[in-house]
Protein backbone atom coordinates (compact mmCIF):
# COMPACT_ATOMS: atom_id res chain seq x y z
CA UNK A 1 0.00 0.00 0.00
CA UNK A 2 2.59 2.61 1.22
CA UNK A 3 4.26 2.03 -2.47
CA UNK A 4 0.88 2.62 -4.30
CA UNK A 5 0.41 6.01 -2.13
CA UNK A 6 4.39 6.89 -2.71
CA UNK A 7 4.02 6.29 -6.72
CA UNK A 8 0.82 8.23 -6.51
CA UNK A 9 2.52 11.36 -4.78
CA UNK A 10 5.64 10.96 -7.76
CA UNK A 11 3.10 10.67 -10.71
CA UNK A 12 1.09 14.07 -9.04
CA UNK A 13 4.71 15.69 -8.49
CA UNK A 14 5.33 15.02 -12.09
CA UNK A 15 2.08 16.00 -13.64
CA UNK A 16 2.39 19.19 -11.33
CA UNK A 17 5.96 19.87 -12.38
CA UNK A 18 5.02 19.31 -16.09
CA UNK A 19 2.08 21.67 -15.86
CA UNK A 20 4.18 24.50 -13.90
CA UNK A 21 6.77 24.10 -17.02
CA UNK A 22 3.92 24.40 -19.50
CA UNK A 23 2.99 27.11 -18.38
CA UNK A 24 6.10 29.01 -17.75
CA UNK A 25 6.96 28.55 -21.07
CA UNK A 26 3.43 30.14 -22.43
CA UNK A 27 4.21 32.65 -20.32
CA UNK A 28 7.98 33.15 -21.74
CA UNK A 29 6.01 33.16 -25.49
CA UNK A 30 3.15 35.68 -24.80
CA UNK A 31 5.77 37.98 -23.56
CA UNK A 32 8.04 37.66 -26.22
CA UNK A 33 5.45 38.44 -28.45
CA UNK A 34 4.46 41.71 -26.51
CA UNK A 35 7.67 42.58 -26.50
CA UNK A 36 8.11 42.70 -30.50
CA UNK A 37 5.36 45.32 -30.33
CA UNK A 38 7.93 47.36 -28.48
CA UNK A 39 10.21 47.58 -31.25
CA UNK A 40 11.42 50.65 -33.19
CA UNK A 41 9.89 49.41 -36.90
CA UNK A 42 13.25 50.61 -38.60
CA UNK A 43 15.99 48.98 -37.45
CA UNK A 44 13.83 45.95 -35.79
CA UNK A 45 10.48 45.21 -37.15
CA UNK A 46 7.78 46.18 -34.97
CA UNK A 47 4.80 43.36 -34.37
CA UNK A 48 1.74 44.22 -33.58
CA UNK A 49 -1.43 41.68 -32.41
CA UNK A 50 -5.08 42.39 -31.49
CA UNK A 51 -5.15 39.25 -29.15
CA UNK A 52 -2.26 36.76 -28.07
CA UNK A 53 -3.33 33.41 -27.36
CA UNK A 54 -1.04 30.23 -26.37
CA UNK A 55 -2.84 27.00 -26.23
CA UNK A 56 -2.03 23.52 -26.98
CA UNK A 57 -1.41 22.14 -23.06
CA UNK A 58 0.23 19.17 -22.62
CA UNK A 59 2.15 17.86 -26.03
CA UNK A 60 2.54 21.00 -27.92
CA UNK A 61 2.18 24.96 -27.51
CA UNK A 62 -0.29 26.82 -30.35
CA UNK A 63 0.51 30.83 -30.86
CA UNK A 64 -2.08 32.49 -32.10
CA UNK A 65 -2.09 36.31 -33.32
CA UNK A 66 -5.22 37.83 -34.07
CA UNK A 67 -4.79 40.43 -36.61
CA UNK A 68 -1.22 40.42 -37.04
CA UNK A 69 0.43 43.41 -38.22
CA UNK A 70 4.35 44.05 -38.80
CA UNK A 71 6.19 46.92 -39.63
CA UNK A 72 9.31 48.08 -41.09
CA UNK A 73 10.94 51.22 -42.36
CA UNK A 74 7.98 52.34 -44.98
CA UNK A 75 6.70 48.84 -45.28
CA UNK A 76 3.46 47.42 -43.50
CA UNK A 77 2.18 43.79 -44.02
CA UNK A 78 -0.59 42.92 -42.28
CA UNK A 79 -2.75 39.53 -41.96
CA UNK A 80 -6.13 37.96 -40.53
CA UNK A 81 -4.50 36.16 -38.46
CA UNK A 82 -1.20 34.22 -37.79
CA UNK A 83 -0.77 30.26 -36.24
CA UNK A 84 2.73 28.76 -35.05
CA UNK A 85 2.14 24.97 -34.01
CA UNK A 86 5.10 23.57 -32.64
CA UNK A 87 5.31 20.57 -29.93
CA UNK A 88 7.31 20.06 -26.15
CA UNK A 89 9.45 17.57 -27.21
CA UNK A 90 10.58 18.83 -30.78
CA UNK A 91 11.43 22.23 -30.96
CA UNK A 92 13.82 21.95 -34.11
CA UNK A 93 10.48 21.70 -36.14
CA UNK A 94 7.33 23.94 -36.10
CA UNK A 95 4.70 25.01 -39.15
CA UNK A 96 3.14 28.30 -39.04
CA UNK A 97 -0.73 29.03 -40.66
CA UNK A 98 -1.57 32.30 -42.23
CA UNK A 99 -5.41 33.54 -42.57
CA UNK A 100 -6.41 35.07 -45.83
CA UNK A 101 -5.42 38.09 -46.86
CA UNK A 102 -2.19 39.48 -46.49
CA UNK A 103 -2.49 43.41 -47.33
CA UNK A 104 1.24 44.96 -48.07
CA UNK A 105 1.41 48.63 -47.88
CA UNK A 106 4.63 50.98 -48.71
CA UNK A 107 4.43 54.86 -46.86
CA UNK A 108 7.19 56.10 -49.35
CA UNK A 109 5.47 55.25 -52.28
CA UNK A 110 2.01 54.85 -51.99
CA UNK A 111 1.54 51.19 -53.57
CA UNK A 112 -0.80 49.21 -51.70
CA UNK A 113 -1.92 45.73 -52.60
CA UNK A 114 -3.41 42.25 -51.33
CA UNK A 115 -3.19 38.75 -51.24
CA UNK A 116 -6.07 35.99 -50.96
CA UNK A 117 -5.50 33.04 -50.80
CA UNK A 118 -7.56 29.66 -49.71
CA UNK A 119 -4.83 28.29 -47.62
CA UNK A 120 -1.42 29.31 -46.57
CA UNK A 121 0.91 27.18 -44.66
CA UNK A 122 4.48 27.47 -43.89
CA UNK A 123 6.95 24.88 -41.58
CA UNK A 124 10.63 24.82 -40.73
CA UNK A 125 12.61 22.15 -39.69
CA UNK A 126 16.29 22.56 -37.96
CA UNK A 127 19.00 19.72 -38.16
CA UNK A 128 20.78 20.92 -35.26
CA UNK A 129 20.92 24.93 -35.56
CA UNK A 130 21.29 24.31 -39.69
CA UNK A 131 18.32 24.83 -41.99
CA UNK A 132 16.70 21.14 -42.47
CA UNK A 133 13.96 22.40 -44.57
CA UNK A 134 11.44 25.46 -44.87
CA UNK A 135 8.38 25.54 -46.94
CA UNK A 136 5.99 27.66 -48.14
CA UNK A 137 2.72 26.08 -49.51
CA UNK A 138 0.14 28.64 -50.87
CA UNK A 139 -3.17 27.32 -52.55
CA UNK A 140 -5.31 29.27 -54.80
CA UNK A 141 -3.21 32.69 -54.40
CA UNK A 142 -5.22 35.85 -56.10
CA UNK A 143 -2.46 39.47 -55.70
CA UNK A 144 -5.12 42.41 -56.35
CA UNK A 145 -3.40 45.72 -56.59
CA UNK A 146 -5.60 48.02 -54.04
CA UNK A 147 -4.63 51.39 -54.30
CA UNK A 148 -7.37 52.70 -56.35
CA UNK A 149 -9.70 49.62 -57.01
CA UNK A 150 -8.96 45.90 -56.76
CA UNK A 151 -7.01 45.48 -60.17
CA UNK A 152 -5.53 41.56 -60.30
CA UNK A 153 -2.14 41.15 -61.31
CA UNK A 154 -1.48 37.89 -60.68
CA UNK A 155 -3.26 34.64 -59.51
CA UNK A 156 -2.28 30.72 -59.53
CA UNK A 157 -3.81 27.51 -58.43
CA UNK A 158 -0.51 26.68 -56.31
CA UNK A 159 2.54 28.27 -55.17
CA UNK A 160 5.39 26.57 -53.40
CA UNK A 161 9.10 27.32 -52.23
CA UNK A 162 11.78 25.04 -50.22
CA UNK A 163 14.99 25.74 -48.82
CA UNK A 164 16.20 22.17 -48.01
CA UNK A 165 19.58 21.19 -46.40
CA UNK A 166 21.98 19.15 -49.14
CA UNK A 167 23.38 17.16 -46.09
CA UNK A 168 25.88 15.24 -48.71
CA UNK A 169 27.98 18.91 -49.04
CA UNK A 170 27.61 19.94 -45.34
CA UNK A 171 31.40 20.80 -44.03
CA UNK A 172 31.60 19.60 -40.29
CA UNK A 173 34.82 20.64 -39.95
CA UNK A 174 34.06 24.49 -41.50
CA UNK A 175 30.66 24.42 -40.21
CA UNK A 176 29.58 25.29 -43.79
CA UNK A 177 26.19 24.48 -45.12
CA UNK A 178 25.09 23.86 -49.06
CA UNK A 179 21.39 25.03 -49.19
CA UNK A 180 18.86 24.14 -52.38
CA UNK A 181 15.92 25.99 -53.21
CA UNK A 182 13.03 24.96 -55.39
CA UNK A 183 10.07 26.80 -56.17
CA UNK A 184 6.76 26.12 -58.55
CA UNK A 185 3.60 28.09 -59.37
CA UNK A 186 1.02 26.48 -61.01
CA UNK A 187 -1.34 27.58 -64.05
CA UNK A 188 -0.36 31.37 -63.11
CA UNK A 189 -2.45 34.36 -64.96
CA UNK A 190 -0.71 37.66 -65.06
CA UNK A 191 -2.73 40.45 -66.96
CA UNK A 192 -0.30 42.55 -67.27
CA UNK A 193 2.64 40.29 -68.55
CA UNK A 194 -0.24 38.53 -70.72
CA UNK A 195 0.53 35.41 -69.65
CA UNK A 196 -2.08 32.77 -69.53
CA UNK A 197 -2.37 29.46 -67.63
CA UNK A 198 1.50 29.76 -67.31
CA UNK A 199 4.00 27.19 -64.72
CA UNK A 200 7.26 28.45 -63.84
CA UNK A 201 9.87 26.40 -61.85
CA UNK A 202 12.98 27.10 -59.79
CA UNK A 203 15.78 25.28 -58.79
CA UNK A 204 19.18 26.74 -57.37
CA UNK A 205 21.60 25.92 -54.65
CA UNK A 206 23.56 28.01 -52.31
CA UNK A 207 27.06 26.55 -51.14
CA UNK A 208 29.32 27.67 -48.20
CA UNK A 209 26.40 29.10 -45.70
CA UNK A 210 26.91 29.45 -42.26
CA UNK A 211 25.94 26.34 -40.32
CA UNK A 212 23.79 27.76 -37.50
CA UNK A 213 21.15 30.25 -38.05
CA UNK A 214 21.13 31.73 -35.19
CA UNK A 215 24.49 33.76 -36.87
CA UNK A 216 21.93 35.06 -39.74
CA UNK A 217 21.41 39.00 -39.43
CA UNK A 218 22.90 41.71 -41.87
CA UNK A 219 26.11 40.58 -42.30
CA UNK A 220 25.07 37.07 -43.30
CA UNK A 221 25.89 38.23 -46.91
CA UNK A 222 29.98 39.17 -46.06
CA UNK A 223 30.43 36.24 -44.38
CA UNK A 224 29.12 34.51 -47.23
CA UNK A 225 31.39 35.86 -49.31
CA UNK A 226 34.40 35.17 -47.17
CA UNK A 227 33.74 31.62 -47.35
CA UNK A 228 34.15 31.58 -50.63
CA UNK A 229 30.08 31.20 -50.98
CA UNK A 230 28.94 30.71 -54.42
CA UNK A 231 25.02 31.02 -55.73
CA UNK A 232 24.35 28.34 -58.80
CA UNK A 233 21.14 28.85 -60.86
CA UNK A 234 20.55 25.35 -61.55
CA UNK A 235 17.42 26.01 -64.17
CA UNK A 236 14.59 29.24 -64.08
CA UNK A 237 12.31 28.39 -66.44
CA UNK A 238 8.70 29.58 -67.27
CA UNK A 239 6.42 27.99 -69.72
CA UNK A 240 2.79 29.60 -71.46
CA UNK A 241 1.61 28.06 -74.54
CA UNK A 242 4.12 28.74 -76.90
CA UNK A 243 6.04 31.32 -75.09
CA UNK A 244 8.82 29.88 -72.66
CA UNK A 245 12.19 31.13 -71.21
CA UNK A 246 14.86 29.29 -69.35
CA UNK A 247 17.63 31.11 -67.70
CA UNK A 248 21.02 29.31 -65.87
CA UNK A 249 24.43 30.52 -64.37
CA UNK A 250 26.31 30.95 -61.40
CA UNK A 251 26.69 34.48 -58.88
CA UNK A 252 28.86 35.18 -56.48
CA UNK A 253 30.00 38.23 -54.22
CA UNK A 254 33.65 39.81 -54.52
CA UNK A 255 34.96 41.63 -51.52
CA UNK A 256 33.00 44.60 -51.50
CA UNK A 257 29.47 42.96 -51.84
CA UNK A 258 29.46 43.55 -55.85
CA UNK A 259 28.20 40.88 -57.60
CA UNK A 260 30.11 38.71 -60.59
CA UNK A 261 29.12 35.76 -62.52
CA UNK A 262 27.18 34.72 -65.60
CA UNK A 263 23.47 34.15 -66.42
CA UNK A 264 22.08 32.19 -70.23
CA UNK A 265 19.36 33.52 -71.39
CA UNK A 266 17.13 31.16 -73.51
CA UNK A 267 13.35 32.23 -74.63
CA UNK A 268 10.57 31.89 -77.11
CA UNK A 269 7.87 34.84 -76.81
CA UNK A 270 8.70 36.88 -74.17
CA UNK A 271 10.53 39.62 -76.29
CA UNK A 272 7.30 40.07 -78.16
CA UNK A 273 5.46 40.17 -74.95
CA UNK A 274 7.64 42.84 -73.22
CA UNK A 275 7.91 44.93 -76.36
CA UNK A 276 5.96 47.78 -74.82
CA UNK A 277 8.32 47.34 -71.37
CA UNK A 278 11.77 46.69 -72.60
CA UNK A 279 12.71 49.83 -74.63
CA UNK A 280 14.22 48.65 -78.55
CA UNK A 281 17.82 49.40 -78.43
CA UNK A 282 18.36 47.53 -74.59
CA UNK A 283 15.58 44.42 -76.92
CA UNK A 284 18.81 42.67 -78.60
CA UNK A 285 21.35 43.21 -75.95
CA UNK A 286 19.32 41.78 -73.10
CA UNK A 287 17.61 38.98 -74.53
CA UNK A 288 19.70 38.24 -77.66
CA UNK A 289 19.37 38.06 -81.48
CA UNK A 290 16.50 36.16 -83.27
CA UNK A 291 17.18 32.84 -84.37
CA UNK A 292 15.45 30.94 -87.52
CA UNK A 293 13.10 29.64 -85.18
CA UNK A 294 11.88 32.41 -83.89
CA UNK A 295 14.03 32.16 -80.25
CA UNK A 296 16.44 34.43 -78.60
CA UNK A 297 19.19 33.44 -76.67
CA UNK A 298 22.22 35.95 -75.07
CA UNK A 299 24.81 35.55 -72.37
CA UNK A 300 25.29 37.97 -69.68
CA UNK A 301 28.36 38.63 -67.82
CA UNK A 302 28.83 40.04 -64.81
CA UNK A 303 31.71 41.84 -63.18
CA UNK A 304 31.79 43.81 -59.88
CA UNK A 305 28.31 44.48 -60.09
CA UNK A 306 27.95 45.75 -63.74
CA UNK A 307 26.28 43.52 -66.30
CA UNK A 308 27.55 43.35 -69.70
CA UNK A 309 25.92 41.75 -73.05
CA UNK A 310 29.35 41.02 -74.54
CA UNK A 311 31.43 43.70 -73.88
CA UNK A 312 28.71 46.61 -73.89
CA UNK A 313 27.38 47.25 -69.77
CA UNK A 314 23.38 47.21 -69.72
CA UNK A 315 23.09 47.19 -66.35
CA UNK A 316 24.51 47.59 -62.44
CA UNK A 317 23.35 46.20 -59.58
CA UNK A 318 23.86 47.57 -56.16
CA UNK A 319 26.16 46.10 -53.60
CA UNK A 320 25.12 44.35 -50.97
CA UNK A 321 27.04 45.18 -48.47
């Protein structure tokens, strides 16, 4: 009997114990969340939620943000709602829901515009402190531009990105990461690029990133560079009917943030489509002379920033850093 009572009193201690850690760590949540409404919104983004709500007692802990609203520099995004799922015993893993819409609004400029969508989920997954995998799934996605009227410029049936850990090129012993990325939109309808029941894929891979991301802030990019970090455009292709492009290469960083590299150019329709958009004497030198078949293809070369279609610049792109 007295062992019965004495397990009884360890199970109770337990449960107590468990509870009492539960619900310090809601508490630890909630006020990290209030605190990110304490931010500046220009050098730190500044969150903002109607009502905080942590649920999810015992296995798991379920933050919820009723109208969610974040804020940076000139930039506002703001949602219905925002969901982070993530359970007690796995915190290398959690998946985040988004309520329809997502409104983006920029001070400076005056653009405003909005995003519906049927279903929005995201999830990230740590192997250690490295990226494992994070996804982006987006179904039905309709972008109205709101500043006037809604005006649609762009919708899709499916929309998905992945950053996914190539553990076969992880460096231990430099604690350097390779990362791939793949993303796919499905039967996409842009008005204004007259494109029509369109897919576009993306695949590309990242080498020499920093092995724990809790290292990631501004000068993620210099460090990436001093690693020797190099960006490889595996394949960018779009398809619509008869109209398709396909661009590949490599990019890279030199020591003051400029980027270098080369990008092929390969299409079938676009120039005709971006006629109006891409004034005639930049036509040929971006995208290439016309071929028998009716396709252009060009090389660009890059070098310290400055992009060149043979040995005449088109282009520059800012450092970044």
């Amino acid at each position: 009997m007295k062992r019965i009572i004495a397990l009884t009193v360890v199970i109770v201690v337990l449960i107590v114990g468990y509870t009492g850690a539960w619900f310090w760590g809601a508490g630890l949540i909630t006020g990290y969340v209030k605190d990110l409404a304490s931010e500046d919104g220009v050098t730190e983004p500044k969150v903002t939620c109607g009502n905080v709500y942590v649920g999810g007692f015992p296995f798991g802990y379920d933050v919820v943000c009723d109208k969610l609203a974040s804020t940076l520099g000139d930039f506002t995004v703001s949602a219905g709602g925002l969901q982070a799922s993530m359970q007690v015993y796995d915190w290398s893993h959690a998946i985040v829901f988004a309520k329809s819409p997502v409104s983006v609004a920029d001070a400076f400029t005056g653009s405003q515009s909005r995003v519906d969508f049927d279903s929005l989920q995201a999830s990230a997954r740590l192997t250690g402190w490295r990226i494992g995998r994070v996804s982006l799934v987006v179904e039905k996605p309709v972008w109205n531009d709101t500043v006037l009227e809604d005006r649609l410029i762009a919708k899709a049936d499916h929309l998905e990105a992945h950053l996914v850990d190539l553990a076969n090129k992880y460096d231990a012993k430099a604690h350097l990461a390779t990362v791939g990325q793949y993303a796919e939109i499905d039967n996409l309808n842009a008005p204004g690029f007259q494109i029509n029941a369109g897919k576009t894929v993306f695949q590309g891979e990242a080498t020499n990133l920093p092995d724990d991301v809790r290292t990631y802030d501004a000068t993620l990019p210099k460090r990436w560079q001093q690693a020797g970090g190099q960006f490889q455009l595996v394949d960018f292709t779009g398809t619509d009917g008869d109209t398709h492009f396909d661009v590949t290469g490599n990019l890279n960083l030199d020591d003051q943030g400029r980027v270098g590299g080369q990008l092929k150019l390969n299409s079938k329709g676009v120039v005709e489509r971006l006629r109006d958009m891409i004034p005639p004497q930049m036509q040929g030198l971006v995208l290439g002379a016309q071929a028998a078949d009716g396709s252009y293809s060009q090389t660009l070369n890059i070098a310290a920033g400055v992009v060149f279609a043979g040995v005449v610049p088109t282009g520059v792109i800012p450092p970044l850093y």
